[in-house]
C-alpha atoms as a PDB file:
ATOM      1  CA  UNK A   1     115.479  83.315  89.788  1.00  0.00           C
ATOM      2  CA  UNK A   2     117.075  84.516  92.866  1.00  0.00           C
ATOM      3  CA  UNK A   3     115.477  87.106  94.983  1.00  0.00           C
ATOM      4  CA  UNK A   4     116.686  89.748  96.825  1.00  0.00           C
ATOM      5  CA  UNK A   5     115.713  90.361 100.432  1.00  0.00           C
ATOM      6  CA  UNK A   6     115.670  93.949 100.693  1.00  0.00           C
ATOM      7  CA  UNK A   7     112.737  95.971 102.449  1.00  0.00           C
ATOM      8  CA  UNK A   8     110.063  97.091  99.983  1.00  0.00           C
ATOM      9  CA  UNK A   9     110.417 101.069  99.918  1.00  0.00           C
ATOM     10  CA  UNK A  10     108.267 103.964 101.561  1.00  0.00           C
ATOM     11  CA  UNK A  11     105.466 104.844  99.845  1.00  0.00           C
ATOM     12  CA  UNK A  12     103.453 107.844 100.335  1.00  0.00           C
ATOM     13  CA  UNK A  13     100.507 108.035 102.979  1.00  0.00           C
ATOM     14  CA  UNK A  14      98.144 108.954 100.403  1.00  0.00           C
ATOM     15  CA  UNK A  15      99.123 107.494  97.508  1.00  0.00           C
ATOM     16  CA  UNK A  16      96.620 105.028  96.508  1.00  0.00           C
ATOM     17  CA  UNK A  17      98.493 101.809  94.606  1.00  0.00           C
ATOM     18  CA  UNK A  18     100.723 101.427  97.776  1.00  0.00           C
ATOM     19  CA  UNK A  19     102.778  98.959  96.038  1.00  0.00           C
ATOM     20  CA  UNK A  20     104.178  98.609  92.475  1.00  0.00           C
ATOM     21  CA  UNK A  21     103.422  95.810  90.405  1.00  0.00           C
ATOM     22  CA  UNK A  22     107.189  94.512  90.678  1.00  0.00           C
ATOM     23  CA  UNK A  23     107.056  95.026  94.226  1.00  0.00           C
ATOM     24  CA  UNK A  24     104.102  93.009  94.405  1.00  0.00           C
ATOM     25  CA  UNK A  25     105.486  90.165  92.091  1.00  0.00           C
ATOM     26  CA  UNK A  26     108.664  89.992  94.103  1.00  0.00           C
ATOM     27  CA  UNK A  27     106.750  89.586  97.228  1.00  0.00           C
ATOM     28  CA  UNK A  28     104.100  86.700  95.807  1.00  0.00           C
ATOM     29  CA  UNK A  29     107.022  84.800  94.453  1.00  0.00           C
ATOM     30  CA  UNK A  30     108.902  85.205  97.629  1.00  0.00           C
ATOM     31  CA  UNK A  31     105.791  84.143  99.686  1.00  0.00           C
ATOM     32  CA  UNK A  32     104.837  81.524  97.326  1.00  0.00           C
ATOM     33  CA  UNK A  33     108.603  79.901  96.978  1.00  0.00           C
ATOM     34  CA  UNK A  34     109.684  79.948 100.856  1.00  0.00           C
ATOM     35  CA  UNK A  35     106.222  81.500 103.135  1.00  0.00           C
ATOM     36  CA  UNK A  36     108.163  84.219 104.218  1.00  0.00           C
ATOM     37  CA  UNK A  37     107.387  87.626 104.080  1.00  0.00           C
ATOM     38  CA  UNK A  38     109.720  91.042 103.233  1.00  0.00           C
ATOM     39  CA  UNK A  39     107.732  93.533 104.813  1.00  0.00           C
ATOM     40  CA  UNK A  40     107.622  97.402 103.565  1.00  0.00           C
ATOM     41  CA  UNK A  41     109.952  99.660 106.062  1.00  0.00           C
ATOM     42  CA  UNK A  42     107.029 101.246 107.127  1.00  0.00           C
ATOM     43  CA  UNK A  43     105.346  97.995 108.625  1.00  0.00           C
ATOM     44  CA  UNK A  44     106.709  98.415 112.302  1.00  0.00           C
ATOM     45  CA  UNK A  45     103.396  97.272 114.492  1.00  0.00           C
ATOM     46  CA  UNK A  46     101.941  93.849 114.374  1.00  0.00           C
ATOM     47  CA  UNK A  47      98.751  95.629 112.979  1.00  0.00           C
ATOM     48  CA  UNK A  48     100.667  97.016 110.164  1.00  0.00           C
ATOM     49  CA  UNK A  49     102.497  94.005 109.447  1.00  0.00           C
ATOM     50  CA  UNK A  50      98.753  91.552 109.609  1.00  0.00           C
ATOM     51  CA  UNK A  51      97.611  94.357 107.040  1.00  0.00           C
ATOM     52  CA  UNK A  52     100.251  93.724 104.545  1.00  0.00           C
ATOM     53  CA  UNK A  53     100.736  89.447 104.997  1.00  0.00           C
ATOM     54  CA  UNK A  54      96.992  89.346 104.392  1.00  0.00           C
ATOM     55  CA  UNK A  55      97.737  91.402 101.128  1.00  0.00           C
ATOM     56  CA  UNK A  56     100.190  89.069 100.246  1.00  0.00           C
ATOM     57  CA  UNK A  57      98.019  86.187 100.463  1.00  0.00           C
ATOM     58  CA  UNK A  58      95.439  88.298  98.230  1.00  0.00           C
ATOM     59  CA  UNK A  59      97.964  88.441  95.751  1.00  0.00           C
ATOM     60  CA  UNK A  60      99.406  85.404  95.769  1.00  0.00           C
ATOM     61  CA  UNK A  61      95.772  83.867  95.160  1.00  0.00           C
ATOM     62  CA  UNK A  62      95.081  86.608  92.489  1.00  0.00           C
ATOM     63  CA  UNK A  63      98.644  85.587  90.807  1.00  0.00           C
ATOM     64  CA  UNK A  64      97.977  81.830  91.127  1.00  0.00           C
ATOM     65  CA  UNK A  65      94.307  82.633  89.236  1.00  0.00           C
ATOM     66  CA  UNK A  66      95.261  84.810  87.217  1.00  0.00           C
ATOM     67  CA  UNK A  67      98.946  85.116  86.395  1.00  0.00           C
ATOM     68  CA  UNK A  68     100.686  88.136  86.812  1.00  0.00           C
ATOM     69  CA  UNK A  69      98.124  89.822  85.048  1.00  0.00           C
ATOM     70  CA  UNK A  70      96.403  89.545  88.700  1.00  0.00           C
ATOM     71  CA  UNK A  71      98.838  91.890  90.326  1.00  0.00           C
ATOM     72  CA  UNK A  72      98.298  94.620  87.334  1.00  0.00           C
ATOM     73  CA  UNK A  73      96.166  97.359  88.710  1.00  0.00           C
ATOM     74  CA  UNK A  74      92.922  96.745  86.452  1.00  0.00           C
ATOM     75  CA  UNK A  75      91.223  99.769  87.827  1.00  0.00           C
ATOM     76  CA  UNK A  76      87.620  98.768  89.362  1.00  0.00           C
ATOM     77  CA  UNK A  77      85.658  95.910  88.503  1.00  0.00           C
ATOM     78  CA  UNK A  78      81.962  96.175  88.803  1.00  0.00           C
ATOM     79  CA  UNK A  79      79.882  92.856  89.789  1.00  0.00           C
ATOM     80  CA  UNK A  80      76.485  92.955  89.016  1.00  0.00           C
ATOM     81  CA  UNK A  81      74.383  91.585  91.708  1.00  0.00           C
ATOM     82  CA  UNK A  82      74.126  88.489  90.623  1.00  0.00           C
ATOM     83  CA  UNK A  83      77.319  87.822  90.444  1.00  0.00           C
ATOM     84  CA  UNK A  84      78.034  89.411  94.366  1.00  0.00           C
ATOM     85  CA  UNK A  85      75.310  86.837  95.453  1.00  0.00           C
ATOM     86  CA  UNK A  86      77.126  83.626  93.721  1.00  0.00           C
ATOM     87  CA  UNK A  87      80.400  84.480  95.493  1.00  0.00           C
ATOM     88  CA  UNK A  88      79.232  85.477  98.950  1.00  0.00           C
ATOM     89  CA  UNK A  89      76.481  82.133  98.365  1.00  0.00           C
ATOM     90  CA  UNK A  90      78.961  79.619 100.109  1.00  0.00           C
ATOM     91  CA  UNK A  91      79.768  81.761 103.294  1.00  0.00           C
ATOM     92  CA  UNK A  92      76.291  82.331 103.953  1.00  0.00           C
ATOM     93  CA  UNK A  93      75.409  78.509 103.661  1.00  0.00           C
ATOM     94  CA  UNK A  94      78.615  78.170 105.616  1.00  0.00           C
ATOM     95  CA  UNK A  95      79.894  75.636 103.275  1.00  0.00           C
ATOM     96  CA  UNK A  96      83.154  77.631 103.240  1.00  0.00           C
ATOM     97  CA  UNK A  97      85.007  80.589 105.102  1.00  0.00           C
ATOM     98  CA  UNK A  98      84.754  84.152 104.077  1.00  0.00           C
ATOM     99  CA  UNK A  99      88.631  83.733 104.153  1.00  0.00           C
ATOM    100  CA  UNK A 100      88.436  80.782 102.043  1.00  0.00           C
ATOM    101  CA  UNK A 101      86.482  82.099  99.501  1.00  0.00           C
ATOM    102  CA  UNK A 102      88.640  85.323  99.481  1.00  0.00           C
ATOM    103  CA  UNK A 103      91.713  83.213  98.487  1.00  0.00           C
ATOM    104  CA  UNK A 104      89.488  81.096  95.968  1.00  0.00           C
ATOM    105  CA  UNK A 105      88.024  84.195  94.232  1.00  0.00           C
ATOM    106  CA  UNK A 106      90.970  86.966  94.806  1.00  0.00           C
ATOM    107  CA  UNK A 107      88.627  88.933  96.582  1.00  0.00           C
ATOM    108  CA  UNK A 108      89.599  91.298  99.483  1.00  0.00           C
ATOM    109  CA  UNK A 109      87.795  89.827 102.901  1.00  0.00           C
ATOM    110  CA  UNK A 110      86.541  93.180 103.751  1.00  0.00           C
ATOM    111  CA  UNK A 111      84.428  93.467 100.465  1.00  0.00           C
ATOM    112  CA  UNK A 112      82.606  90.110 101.174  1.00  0.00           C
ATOM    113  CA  UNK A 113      81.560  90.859 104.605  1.00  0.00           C
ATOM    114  CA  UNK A 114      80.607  94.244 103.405  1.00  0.00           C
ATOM    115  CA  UNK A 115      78.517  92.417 100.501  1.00  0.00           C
ATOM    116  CA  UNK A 116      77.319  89.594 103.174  1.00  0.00           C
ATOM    117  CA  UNK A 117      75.822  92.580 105.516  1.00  0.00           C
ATOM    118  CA  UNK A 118      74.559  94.126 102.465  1.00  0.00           C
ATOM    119  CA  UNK A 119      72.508  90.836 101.566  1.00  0.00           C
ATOM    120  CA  UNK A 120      71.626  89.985 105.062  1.00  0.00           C
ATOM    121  CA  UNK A 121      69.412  93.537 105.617  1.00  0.00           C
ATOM    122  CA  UNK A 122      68.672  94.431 101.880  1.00  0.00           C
ATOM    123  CA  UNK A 123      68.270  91.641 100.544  1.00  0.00           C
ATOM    124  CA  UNK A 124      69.306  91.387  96.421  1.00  0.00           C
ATOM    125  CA  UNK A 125      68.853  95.034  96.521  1.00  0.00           C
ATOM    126  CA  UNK A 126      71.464  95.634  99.098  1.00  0.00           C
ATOM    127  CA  UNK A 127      74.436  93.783  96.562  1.00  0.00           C
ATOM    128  CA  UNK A 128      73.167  96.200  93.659  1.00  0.00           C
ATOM    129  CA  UNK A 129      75.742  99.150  92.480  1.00  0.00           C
ATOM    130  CA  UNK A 130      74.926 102.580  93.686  1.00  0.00           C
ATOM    131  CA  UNK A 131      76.852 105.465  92.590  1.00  0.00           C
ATOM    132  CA  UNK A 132      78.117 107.179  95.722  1.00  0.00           C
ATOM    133  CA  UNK A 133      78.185 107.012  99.483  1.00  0.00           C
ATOM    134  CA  UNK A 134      76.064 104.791 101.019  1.00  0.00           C
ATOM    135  CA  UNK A 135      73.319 107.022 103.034  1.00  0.00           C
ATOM    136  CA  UNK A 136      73.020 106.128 106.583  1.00  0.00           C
ATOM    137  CA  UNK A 137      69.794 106.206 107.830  1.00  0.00           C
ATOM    138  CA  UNK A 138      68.913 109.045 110.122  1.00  0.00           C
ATOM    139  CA  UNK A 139      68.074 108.284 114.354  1.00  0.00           C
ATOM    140  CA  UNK A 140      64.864 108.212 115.110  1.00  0.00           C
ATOM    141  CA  UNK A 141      64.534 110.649 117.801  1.00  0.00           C
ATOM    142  CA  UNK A 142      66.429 113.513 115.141  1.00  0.00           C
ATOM    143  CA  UNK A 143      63.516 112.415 112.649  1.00  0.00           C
ATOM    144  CA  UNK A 144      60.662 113.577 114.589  1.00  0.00           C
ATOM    145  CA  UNK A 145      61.170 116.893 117.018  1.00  0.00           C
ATOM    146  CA  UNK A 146      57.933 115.212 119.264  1.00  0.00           C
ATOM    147  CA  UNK A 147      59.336 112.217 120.006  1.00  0.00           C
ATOM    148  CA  UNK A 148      61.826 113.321 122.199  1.00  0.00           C
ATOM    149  CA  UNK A 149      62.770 112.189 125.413  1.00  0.00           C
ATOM    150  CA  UNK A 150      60.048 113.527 127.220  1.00  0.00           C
ATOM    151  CA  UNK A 151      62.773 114.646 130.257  1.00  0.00           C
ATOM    152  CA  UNK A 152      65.210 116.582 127.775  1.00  0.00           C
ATOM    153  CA  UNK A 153      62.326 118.098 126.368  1.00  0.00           C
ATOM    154  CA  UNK A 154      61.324 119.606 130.181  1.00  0.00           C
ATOM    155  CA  UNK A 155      65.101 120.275 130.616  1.00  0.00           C
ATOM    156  CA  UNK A 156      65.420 122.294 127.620  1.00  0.00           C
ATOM    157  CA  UNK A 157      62.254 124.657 128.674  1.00  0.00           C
ATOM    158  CA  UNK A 158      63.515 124.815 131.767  1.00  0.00           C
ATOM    159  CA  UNK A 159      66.332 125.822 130.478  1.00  0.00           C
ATOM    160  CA  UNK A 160      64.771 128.535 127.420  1.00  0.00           C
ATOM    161  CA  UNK A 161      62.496 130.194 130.402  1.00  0.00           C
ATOM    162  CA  UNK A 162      65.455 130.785 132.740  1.00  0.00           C
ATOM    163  CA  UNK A 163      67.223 132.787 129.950  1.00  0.00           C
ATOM    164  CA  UNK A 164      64.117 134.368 129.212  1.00  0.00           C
ATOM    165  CA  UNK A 165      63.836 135.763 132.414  1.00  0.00           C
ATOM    166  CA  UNK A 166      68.009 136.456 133.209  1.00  0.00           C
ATOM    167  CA  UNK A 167      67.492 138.579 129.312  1.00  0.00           C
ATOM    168  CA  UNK A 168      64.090 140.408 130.600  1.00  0.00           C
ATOM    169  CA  UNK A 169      66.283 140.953 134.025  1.00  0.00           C
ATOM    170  CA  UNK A 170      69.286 142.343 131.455  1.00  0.00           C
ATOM    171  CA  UNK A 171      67.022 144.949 129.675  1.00  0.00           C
ATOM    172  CA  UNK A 172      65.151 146.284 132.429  1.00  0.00           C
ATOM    173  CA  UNK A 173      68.870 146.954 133.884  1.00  0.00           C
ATOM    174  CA  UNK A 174      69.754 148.388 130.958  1.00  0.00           C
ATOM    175  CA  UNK A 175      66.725 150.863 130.686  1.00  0.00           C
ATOM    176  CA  UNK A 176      67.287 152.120 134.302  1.00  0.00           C
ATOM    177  CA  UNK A 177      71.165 152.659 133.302  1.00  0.00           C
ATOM    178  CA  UNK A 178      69.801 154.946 130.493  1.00  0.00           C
ATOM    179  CA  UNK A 179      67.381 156.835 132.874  1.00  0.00           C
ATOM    180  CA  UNK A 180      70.263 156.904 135.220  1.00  0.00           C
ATOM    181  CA  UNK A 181      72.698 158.613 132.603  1.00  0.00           C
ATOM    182  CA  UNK A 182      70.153 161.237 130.985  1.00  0.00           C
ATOM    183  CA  UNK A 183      68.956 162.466 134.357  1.00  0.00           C
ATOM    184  CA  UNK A 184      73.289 163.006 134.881  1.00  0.00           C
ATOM    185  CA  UNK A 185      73.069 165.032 131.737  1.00  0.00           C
ATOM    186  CA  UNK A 186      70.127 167.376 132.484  1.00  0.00           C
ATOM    187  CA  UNK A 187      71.350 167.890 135.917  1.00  0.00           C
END
């Protein structure tokens, strides 16, 4: 089969399967037959152009798993915890890279070291599905109003009383303005 070097087209910004599954297939066969890329029109940094090589290597270790049923979109997968632990197992023994085991299990690198930090301050429970955004934890000085900083806290009443007393300043002005303009009227 003879492939065509032509750039890959535009896709949109938004769009979320940036690349078709023949685009993808042409690109994995390309990579795998001469380790040479045929990057997308729209790859024109160095960051741009990492982002999609690395995606070609994702594929190209999904296709060689799985055939070309591992460029299909499949939609997500959800790993039970168990299963999170037994792949990310290896890179935290450091028997193997996280890059390593990406290629072995077609796994983006990104979702390991996510699952890795996960594991590494939850525990188990950290690798378990939860519907949703992940809630960050609130700063402990917004948690409780009397543990502030003690000299923000002086600041700020500093700050309260001074208005106090420029408002107090502003009404009493604004009751002898009053006076001022009914005593006009009677007279």
């Amino acid at each position: 089969m003879h492939l065509i070097h032509r750039p890959l087209p535009n896709r949109k910004e938004g769009f979320r399967l940036k690349y078709k599954f023949d685009d993808r297939l042409a690109a994995v066969k390309l990579y795998l037959e001469r380790q040479i890329y045929c990057y997308p029109a729209d790859a024109v940094t160095k960051s741009k152009r990492h982002s999609y090589s690395r995606a070609v290597q994702l594929w190209a270790s999904r296709y060689l798993l799985e055939g070309e049923e591992g460029l299909k979109h499949k939609g997500h997968k959800v790993r039970s915890a168990e299963e999170k632990l037994e792949l990310i197992e290896p890179c935290l023994k450091q028997e193997v890279s996280i890059k390593l085991q990406s290629t072995m299990s077609g796994i983006n690198t990104g979702t390991l070291f996510a699952w890795m930090k996960a594991y590494n301050e939850y525990g188990i429970h950290g690798l378990e599905c939860k519907p949703g955004r992940m809630i960050k934890p609130m700063p402990e000085h917004k948690k409780e109003p009397g543990r502030e900083n003690p000299a923000a806290t002086e600041r700020k009443d500093a700050e309260i009383e001074r208005l106090k007393k420029e408002l107090d300043a502003e009404k009493h002005q604004n009751i002898l303005l009053r006076f001022e303009l009914e005593y006009t009227k009677k007279v």
